[in-house]
Protein backbone atom coordinates (compact mmCIF):
# COMPACT_ATOMS: atom_id res chain seq x y z
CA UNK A 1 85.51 -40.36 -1.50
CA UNK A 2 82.69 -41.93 0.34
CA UNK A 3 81.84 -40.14 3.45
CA UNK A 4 81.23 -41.93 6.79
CA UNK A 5 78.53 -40.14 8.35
CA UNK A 6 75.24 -41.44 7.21
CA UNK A 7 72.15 -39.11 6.97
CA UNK A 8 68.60 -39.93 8.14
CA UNK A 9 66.52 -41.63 5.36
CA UNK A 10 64.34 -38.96 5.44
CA UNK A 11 66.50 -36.76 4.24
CA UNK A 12 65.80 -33.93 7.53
CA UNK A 13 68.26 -32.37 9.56
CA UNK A 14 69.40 -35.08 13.07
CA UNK A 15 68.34 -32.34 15.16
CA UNK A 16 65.01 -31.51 13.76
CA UNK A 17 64.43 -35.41 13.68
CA UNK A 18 64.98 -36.06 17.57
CA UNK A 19 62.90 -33.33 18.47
CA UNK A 20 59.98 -35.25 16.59
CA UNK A 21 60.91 -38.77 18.57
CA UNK A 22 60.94 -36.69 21.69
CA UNK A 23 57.69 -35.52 21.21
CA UNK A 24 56.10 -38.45 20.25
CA UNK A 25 57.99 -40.40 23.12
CA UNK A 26 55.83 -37.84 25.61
CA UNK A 27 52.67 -38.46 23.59
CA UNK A 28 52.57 -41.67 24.07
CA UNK A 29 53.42 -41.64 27.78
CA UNK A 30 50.67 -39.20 29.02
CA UNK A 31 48.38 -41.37 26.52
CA UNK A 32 48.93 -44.57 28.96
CA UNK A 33 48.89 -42.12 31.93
CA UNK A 34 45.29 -41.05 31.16
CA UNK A 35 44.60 -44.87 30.39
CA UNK A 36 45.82 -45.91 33.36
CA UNK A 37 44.30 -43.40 35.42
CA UNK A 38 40.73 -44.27 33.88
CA UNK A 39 41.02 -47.50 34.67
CA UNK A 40 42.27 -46.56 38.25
CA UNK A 41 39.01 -44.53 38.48
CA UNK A 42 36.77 -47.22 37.31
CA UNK A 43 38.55 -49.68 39.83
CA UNK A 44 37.68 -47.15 42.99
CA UNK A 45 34.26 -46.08 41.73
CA UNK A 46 33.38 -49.66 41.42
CA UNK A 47 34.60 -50.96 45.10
CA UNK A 48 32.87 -47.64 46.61
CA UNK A 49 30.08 -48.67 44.33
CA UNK A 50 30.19 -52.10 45.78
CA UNK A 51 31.17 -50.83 48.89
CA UNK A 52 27.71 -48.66 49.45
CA UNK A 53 25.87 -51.55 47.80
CA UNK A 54 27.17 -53.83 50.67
CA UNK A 55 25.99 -50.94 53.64
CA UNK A 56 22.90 -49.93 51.93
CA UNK A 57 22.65 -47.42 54.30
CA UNK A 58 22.82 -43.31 54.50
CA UNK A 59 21.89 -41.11 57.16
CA UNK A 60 18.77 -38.94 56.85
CA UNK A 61 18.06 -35.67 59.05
CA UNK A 62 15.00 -34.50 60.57
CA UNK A 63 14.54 -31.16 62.38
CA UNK A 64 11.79 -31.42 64.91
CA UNK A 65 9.06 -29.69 67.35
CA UNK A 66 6.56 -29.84 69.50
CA UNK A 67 4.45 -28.30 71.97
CA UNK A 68 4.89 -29.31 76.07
CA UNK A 69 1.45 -27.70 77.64
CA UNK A 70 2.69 -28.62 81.02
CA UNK A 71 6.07 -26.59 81.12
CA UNK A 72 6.52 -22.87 82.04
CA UNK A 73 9.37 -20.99 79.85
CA UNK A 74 11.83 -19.48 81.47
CA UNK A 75 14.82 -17.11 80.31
CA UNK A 76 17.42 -19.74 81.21
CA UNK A 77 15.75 -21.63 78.40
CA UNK A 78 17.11 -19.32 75.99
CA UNK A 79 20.86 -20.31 77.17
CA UNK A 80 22.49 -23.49 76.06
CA UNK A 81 24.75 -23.43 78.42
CA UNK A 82 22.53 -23.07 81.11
CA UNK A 83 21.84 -25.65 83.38
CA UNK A 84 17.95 -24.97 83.09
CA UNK A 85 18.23 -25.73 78.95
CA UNK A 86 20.76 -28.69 79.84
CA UNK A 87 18.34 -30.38 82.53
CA UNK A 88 15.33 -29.63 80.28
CA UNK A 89 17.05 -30.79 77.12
CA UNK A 90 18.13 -34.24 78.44
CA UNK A 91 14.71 -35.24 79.61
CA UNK A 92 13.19 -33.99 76.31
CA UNK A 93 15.64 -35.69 74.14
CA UNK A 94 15.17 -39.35 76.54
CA UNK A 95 11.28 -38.66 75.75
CA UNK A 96 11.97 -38.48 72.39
CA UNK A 97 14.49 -41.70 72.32
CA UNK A 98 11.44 -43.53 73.93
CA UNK A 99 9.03 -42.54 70.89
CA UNK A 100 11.57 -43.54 68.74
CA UNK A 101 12.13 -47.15 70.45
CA UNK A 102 8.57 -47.91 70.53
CA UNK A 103 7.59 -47.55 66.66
CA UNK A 104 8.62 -49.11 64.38
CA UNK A 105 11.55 -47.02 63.39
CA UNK A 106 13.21 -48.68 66.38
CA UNK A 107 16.68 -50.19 63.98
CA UNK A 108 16.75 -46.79 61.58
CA UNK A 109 17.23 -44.69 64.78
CA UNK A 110 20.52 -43.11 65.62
CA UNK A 111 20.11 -40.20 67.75
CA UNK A 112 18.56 -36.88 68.94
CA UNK A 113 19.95 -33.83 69.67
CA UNK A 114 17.42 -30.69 71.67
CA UNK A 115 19.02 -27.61 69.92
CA UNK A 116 16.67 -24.76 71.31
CA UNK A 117 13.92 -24.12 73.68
CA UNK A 118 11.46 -21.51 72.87
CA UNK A 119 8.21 -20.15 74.53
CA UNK A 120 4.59 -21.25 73.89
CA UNK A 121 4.54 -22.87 77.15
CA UNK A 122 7.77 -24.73 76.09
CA UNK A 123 8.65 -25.82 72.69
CA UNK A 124 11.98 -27.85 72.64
CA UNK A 125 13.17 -27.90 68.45
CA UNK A 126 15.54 -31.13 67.88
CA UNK A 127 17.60 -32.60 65.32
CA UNK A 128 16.49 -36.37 64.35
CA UNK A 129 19.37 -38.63 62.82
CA UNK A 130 18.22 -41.98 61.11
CA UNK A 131 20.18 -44.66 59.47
CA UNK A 132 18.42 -46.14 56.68
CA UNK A 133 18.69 -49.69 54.90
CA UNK A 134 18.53 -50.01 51.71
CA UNK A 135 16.12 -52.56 51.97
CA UNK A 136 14.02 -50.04 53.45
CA UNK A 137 10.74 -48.80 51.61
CA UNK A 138 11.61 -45.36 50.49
CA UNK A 139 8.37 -44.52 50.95
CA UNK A 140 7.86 -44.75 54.92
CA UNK A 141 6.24 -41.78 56.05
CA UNK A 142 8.89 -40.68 59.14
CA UNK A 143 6.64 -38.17 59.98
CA UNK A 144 3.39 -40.29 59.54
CA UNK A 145 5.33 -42.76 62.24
CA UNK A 146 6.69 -40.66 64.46
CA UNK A 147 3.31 -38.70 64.72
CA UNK A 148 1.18 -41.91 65.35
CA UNK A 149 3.47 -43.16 67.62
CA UNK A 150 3.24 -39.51 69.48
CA UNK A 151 -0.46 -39.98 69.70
CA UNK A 152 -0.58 -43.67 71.01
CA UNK A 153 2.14 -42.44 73.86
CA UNK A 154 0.61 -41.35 77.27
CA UNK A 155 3.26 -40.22 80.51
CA UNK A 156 2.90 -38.21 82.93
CA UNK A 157 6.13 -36.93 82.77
CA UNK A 158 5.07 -34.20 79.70
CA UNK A 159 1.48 -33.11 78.75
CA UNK A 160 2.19 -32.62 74.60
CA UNK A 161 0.15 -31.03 71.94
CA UNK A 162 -0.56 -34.15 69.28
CA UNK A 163 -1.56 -31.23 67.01
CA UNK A 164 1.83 -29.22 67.37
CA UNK A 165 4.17 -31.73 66.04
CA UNK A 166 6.63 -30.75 63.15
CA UNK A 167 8.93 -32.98 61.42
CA UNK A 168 10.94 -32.45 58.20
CA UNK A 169 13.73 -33.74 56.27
CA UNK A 170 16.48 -31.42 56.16
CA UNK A 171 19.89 -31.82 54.59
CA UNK A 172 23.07 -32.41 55.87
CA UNK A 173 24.81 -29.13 55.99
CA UNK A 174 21.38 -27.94 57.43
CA UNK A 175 21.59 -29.94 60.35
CA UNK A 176 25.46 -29.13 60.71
CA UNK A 177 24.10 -25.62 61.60
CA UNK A 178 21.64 -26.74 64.08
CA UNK A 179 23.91 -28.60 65.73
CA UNK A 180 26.73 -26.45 65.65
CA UNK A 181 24.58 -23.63 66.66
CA UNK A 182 25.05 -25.28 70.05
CA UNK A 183 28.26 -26.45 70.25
CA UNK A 184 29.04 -25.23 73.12
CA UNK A 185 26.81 -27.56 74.88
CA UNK A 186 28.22 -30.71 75.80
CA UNK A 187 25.14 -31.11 77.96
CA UNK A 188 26.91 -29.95 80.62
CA UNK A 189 30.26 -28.30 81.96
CA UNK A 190 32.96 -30.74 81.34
CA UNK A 191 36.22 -31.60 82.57
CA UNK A 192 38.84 -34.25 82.29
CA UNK A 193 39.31 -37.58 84.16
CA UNK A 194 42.33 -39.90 84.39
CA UNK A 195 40.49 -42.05 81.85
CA UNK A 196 40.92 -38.90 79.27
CA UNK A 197 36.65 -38.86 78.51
CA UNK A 198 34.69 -36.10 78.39
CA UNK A 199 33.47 -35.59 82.14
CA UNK A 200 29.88 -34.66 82.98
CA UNK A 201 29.25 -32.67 86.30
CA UNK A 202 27.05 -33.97 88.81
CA UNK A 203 24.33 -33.96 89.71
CA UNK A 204 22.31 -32.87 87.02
CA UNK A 205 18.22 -34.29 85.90
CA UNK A 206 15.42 -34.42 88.33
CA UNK A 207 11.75 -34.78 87.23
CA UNK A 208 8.98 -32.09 86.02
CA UNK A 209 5.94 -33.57 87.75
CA UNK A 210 5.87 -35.61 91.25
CA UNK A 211 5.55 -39.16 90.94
CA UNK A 212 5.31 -42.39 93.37
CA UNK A 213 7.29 -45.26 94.02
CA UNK A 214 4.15 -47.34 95.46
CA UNK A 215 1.31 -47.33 93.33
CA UNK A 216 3.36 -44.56 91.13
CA UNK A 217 4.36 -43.70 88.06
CA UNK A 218 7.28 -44.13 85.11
CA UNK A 219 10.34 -41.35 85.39
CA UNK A 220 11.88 -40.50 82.21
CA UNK A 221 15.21 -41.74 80.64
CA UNK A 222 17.53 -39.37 81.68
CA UNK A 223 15.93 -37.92 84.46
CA UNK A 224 18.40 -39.77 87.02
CA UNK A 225 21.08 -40.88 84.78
CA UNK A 226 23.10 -41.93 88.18
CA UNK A 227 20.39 -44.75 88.98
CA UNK A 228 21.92 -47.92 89.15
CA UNK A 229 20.32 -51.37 88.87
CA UNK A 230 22.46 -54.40 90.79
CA UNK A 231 21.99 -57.95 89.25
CA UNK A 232 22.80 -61.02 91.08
CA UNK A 233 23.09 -64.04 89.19
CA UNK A 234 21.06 -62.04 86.63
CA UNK A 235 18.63 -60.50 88.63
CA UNK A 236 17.32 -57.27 90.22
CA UNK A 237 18.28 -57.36 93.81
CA UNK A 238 19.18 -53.93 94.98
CA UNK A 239 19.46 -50.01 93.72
CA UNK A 240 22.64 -48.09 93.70
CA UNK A 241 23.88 -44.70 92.99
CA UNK A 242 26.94 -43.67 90.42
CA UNK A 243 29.34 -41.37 92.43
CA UNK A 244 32.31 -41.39 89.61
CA UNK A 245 33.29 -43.07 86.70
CA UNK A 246 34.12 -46.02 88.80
CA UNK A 247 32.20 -46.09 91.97
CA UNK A 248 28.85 -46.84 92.97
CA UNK A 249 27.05 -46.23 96.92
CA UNK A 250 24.35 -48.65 97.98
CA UNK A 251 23.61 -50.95 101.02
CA UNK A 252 25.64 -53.04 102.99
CA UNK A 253 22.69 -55.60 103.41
CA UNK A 254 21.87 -55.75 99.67
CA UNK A 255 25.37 -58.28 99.83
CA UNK A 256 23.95 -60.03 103.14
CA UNK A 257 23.94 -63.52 100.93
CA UNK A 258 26.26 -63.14 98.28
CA UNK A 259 29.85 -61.03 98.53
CA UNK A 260 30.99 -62.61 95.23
CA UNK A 261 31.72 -60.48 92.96
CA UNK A 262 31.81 -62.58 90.34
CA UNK A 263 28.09 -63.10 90.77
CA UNK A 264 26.94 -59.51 90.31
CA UNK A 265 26.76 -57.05 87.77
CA UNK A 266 25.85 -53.43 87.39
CA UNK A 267 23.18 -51.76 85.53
CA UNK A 268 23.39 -48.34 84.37
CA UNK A 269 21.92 -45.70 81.59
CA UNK A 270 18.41 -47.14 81.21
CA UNK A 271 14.86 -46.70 82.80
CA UNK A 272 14.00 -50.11 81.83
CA UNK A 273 15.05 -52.82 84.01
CA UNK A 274 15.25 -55.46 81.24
CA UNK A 275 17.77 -53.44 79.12
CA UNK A 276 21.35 -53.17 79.59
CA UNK A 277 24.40 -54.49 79.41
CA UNK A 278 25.80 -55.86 82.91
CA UNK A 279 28.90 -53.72 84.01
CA UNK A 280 31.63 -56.21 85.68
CA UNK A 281 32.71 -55.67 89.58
CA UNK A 282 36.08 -55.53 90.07
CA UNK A 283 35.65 -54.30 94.30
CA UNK A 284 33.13 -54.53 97.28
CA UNK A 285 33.66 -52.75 100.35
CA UNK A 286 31.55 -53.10 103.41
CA UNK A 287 31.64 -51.00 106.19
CA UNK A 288 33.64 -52.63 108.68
CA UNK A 289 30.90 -51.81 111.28
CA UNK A 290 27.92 -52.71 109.39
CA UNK A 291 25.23 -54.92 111.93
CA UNK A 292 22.98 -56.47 109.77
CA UNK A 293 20.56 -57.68 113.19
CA UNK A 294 19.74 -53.61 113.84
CA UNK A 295 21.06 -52.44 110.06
CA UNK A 296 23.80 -49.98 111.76
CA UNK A 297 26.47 -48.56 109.08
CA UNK A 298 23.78 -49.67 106.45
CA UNK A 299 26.51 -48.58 103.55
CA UNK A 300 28.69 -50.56 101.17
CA UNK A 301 30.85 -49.17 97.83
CA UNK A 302 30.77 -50.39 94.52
CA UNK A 303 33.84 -50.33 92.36
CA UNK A 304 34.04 -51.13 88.81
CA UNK A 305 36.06 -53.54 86.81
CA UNK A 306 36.56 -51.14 83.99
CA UNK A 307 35.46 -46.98 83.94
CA UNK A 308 32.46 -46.07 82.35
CA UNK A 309 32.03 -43.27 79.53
CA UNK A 310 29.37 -40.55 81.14
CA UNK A 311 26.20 -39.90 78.36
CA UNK A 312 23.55 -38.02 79.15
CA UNK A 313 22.14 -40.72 80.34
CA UNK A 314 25.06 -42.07 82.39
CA UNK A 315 26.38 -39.30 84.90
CA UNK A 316 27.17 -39.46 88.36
CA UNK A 317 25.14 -38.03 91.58
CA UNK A 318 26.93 -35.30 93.51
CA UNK A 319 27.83 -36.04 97.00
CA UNK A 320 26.56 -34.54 100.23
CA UNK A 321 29.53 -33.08 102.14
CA UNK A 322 29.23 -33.39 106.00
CA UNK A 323 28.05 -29.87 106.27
CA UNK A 324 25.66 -30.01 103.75
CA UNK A 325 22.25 -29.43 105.56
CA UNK A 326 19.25 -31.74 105.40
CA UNK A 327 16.44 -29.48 106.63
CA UNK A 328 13.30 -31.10 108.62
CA UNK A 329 10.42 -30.74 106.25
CA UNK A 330 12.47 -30.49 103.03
CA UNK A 331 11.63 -32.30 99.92
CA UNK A 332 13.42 -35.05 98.20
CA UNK A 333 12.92 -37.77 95.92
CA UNK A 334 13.67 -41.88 96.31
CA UNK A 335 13.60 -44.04 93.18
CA UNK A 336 14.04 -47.18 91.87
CA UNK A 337 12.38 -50.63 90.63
CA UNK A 338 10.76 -51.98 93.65
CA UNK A 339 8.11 -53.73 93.91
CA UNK A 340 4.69 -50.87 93.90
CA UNK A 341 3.31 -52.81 96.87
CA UNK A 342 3.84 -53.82 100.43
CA UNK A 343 4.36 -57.62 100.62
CA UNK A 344 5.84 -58.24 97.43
CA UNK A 345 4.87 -58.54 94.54
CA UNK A 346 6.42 -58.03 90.43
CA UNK A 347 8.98 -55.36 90.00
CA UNK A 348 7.96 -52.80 87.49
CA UNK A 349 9.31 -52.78 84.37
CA UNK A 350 10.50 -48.81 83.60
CA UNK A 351 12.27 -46.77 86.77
CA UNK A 352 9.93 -45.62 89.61
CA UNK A 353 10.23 -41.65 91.25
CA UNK A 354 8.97 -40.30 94.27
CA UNK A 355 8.69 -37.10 95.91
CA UNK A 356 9.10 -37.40 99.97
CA UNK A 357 9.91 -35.42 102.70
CA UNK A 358 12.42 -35.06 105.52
CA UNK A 359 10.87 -36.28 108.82
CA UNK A 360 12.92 -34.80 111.44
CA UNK A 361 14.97 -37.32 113.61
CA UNK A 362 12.89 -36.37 117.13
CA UNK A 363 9.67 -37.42 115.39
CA UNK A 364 11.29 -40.29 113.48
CA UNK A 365 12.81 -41.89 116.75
CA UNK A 366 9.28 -41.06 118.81
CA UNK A 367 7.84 -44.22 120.28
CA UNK A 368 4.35 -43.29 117.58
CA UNK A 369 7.33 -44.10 115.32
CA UNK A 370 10.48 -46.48 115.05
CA UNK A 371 11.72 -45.69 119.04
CA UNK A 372 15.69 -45.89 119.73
CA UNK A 373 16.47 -47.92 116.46
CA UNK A 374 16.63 -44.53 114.71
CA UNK A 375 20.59 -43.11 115.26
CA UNK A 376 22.32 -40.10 113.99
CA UNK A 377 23.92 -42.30 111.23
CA UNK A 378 20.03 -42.43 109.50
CA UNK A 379 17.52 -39.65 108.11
CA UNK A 380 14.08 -40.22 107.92
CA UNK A 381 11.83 -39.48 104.73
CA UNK A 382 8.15 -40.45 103.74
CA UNK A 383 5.12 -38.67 105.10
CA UNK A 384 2.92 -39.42 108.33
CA UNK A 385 0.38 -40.94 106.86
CA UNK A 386 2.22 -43.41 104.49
CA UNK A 387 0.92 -43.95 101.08
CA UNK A 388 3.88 -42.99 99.52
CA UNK A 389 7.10 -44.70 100.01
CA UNK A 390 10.24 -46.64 99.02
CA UNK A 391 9.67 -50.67 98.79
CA UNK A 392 11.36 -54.27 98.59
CA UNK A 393 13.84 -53.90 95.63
CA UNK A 394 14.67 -50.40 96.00
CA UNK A 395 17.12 -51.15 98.59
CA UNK A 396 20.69 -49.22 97.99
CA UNK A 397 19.15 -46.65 95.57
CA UNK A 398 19.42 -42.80 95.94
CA UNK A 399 17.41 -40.32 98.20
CA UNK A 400 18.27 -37.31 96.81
CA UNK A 401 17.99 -33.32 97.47
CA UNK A 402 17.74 -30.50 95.00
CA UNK A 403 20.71 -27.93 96.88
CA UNK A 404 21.05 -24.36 96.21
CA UNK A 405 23.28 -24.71 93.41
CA UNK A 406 20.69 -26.46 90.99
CA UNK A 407 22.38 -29.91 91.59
CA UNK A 408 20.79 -32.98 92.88
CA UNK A 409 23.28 -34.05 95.58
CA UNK A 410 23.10 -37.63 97.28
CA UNK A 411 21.52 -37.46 101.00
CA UNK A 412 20.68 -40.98 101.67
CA UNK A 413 20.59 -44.54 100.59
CA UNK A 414 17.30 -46.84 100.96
CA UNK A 415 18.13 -48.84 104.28
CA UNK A 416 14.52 -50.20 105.80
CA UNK A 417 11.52 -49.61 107.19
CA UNK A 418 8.72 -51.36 108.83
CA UNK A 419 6.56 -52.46 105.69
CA UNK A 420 6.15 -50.07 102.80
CA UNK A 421 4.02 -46.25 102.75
CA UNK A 422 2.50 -47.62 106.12
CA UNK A 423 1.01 -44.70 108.69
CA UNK A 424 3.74 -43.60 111.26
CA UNK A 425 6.31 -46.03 109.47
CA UNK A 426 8.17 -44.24 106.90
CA UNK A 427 11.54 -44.67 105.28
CA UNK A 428 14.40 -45.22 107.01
CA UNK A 429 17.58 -44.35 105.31
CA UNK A 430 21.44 -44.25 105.44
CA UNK A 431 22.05 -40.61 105.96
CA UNK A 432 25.06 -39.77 103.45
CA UNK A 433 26.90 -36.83 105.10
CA UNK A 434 27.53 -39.40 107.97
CA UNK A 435 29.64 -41.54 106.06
CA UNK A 436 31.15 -38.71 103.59
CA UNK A 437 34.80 -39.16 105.15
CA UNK A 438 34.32 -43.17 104.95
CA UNK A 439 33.48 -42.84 101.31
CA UNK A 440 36.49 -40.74 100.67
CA UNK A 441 38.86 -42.91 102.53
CA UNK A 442 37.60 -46.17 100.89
CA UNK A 443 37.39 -44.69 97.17
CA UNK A 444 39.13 -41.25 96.84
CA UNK A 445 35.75 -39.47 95.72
């Protein structure tokens, strides 16, 4: 009798015989895995391949130093989270920017970052980041650059050793350290605003060395990051001063011909008067008592069409409460990009400081001086015998005092005056605490 089952051809046992397919099943599965995967991998190696092709670009690290012969060392220097190192370090690292933007590593440029201060008179160390091209000669001397372009810079704002300069590539995980070695500083305390940025306190730059508006010299990128430059129709007209994210102080009679505010735009975070983007007005408020004839309530606000993000190179100006005292004989500085001399004239190109002082209000409204125009809504600031003074263009820009906390606060806004650094004729300007209450009623600040 035939039987019915029928065996494998090979003669083995059923069960040894699946075990086999099974096997070879598996074989051939993780075989097309692995050729799938390699040709996954060649696929993403060769789009990041194209990918880096298309950027041709990588950052490169320097770590940096140099000597400032000018500077005393303090121990707050030794603090990052001091305001001294803070102040110090935003000046150095706008100095630094300026080098940068005047050689011709101007496009490879990224940023700068002061990570310590140490003594030797002072000797800030920095982190350097560039972005290089591929295109780029990998053969450009950073150093060689940076070092010529050190030599062929003169300012009065820092007195450097050309022979102290060091510059070196470092890697990335070496400048992670230097960086992170000072992560607490944000460059200065910070809080949080309705817009949800990172909030700078105010009130913080200020120069090393005195300087003059007429016939004076350039301040520093970042030495009054609340400076303001208004543009009508494209053009410098008027100063102003950054009190928040969204509100600016200047003059009422910088707006004496045009209230549209359409045709303006505001300047902010440069010492150069032809760089910039133009900042949109949304809002400008007069005071409702403002006499142009006699320049009475000489004070309008500024608001903005959209907030701005603070930098160390954008941050506002504290503000002078109404008991903050202005004492006779005090110092304080003016700035802005008038024009250096009585008359007229060009405007200069890069941000102009000087240092005045408070003229007390009896000698400032003495007939030898301006008489009864002078009222207890204005503060006087210059010197006696002129020479040194704000000027046509610098109109609505800050007067500011150093206070007792460290921080520049605002004190007065550039109204008039009878020519510019004339004897017996200086400065006349709206006197901030006056107005304090208006400002907070018209802005919340």
């Amino acid at each position: 009798m035939l039987s019915t089952s029928r065996s494998p051809r090979s003669g083995l046992p059923m069960k040894a015989s699946k075990h086999r397919n099974i096997v070879i099943a598996v074989s051939i599965i993780i075989f097309l895995l692995i050729i799938i995967a390699a040709v996954v991998s060649a696929i993403v190696i060769s789009v990041i391949r194209g990918t880096s092709s298309k950027s041709g670009s990588s950052l490169v690290y320097y770590s940096g130093s140099f000597r400032v012969l000018n500077l005393n060392y303090t121990e707050d220097y030794k603090r990052s989270s001091s305001l001294e190192f803070q102040s110090m370090a935003v000046q150095m690292e706008g100095f630094i920017y300026l080098i940068f933007n005047y050689s011709e590593l101007r496009s490879e440029y990224k940023k700068v970052q002061v990570v310590s201060l140490s003594p030797g008179s002072v000797i800030p160390g920095f982190v350097v980041t560039l972005n290089f091209d591929s295109s780029m000669s990998k053969n450009v001397s950073v150093q060689g650059i940076f070092s010529e372009s050190m030599r062929n810079t003169n300012t009065a704002q820092f007195n450097i050793d050309k022979n102290s300069l060091q510059l070196t590539e470092i890697t990335y995980d070496v400048a992670q350290n230097l960086l992170n070695s000072i992560s607490s500083y944000t460059h200065f305390s910070t809080s949080t605003q309705s817009t949800g940025q990172s909030v700078l306190d105010c009130g913080v730059g200020g120069p090393l060395i005195a300087s003059k508006i007429v016939g004076g010299t350039d301040a520093a990128l970042g030495t009054w990051p609340w400076q303001a430059s208004l543009h009508l129709n494209g053009n410098h007209v008027c100063g102003a001063s950054l009190i928040s994210n969204t509100w600016l102080t200047t003059a009422a009679h910088c707006f004496k011909s045009n209230k549209d505010v359409n045709a303006w735009t505001v300047i902010l975070g440069t010492n150069h008067l032809t760089s910039g983007s133009g900042l949109s007005i949304r809002t400008i408020v007069i005071h409702e008592n403002y006499t142009s004839g006699i320049v009475f309530n000489d004070i309008a606000l500024i608001e903005l069409s959209s907030p701005v993000y603070f930098t160390q190179y954008i941050q506002p100006v504290c503000l002078a409460d109404t008991l903050t005292a202005v004492p006779d004989n005090s110092s304080c500085y003016v700035t802005g990009w008038g024009t250096l001399t009585d008359g007229g004239g060009s405007l200069p190109s890069i941000l102009q400081q000087a240092q005045l002082m408070i003229i007390s209000t009896s000698l400032c409204s003495s007939s030898q001086m301006y008489g009864a125009i002078i009222k207890p809504s204005m503060i006087c600031a210059g010197y006696i015998e002129g020479k040194i003074d704000s000027c046509q263009g610098d109109s609505g820009g800050p007067l500011v005092a150093l206070q007792s906390n460290n921080r520049w606060s605002l004190i007065g806004i550039v109204s008039f005056g009878y020519g510019c650094a004339i004897a017996n004729k200086p400065g006349v300007y709206t006197r901030v605490t006056y107005f304090r209450n208006w400002i907070a009623q018209k802005s919340g600040i």
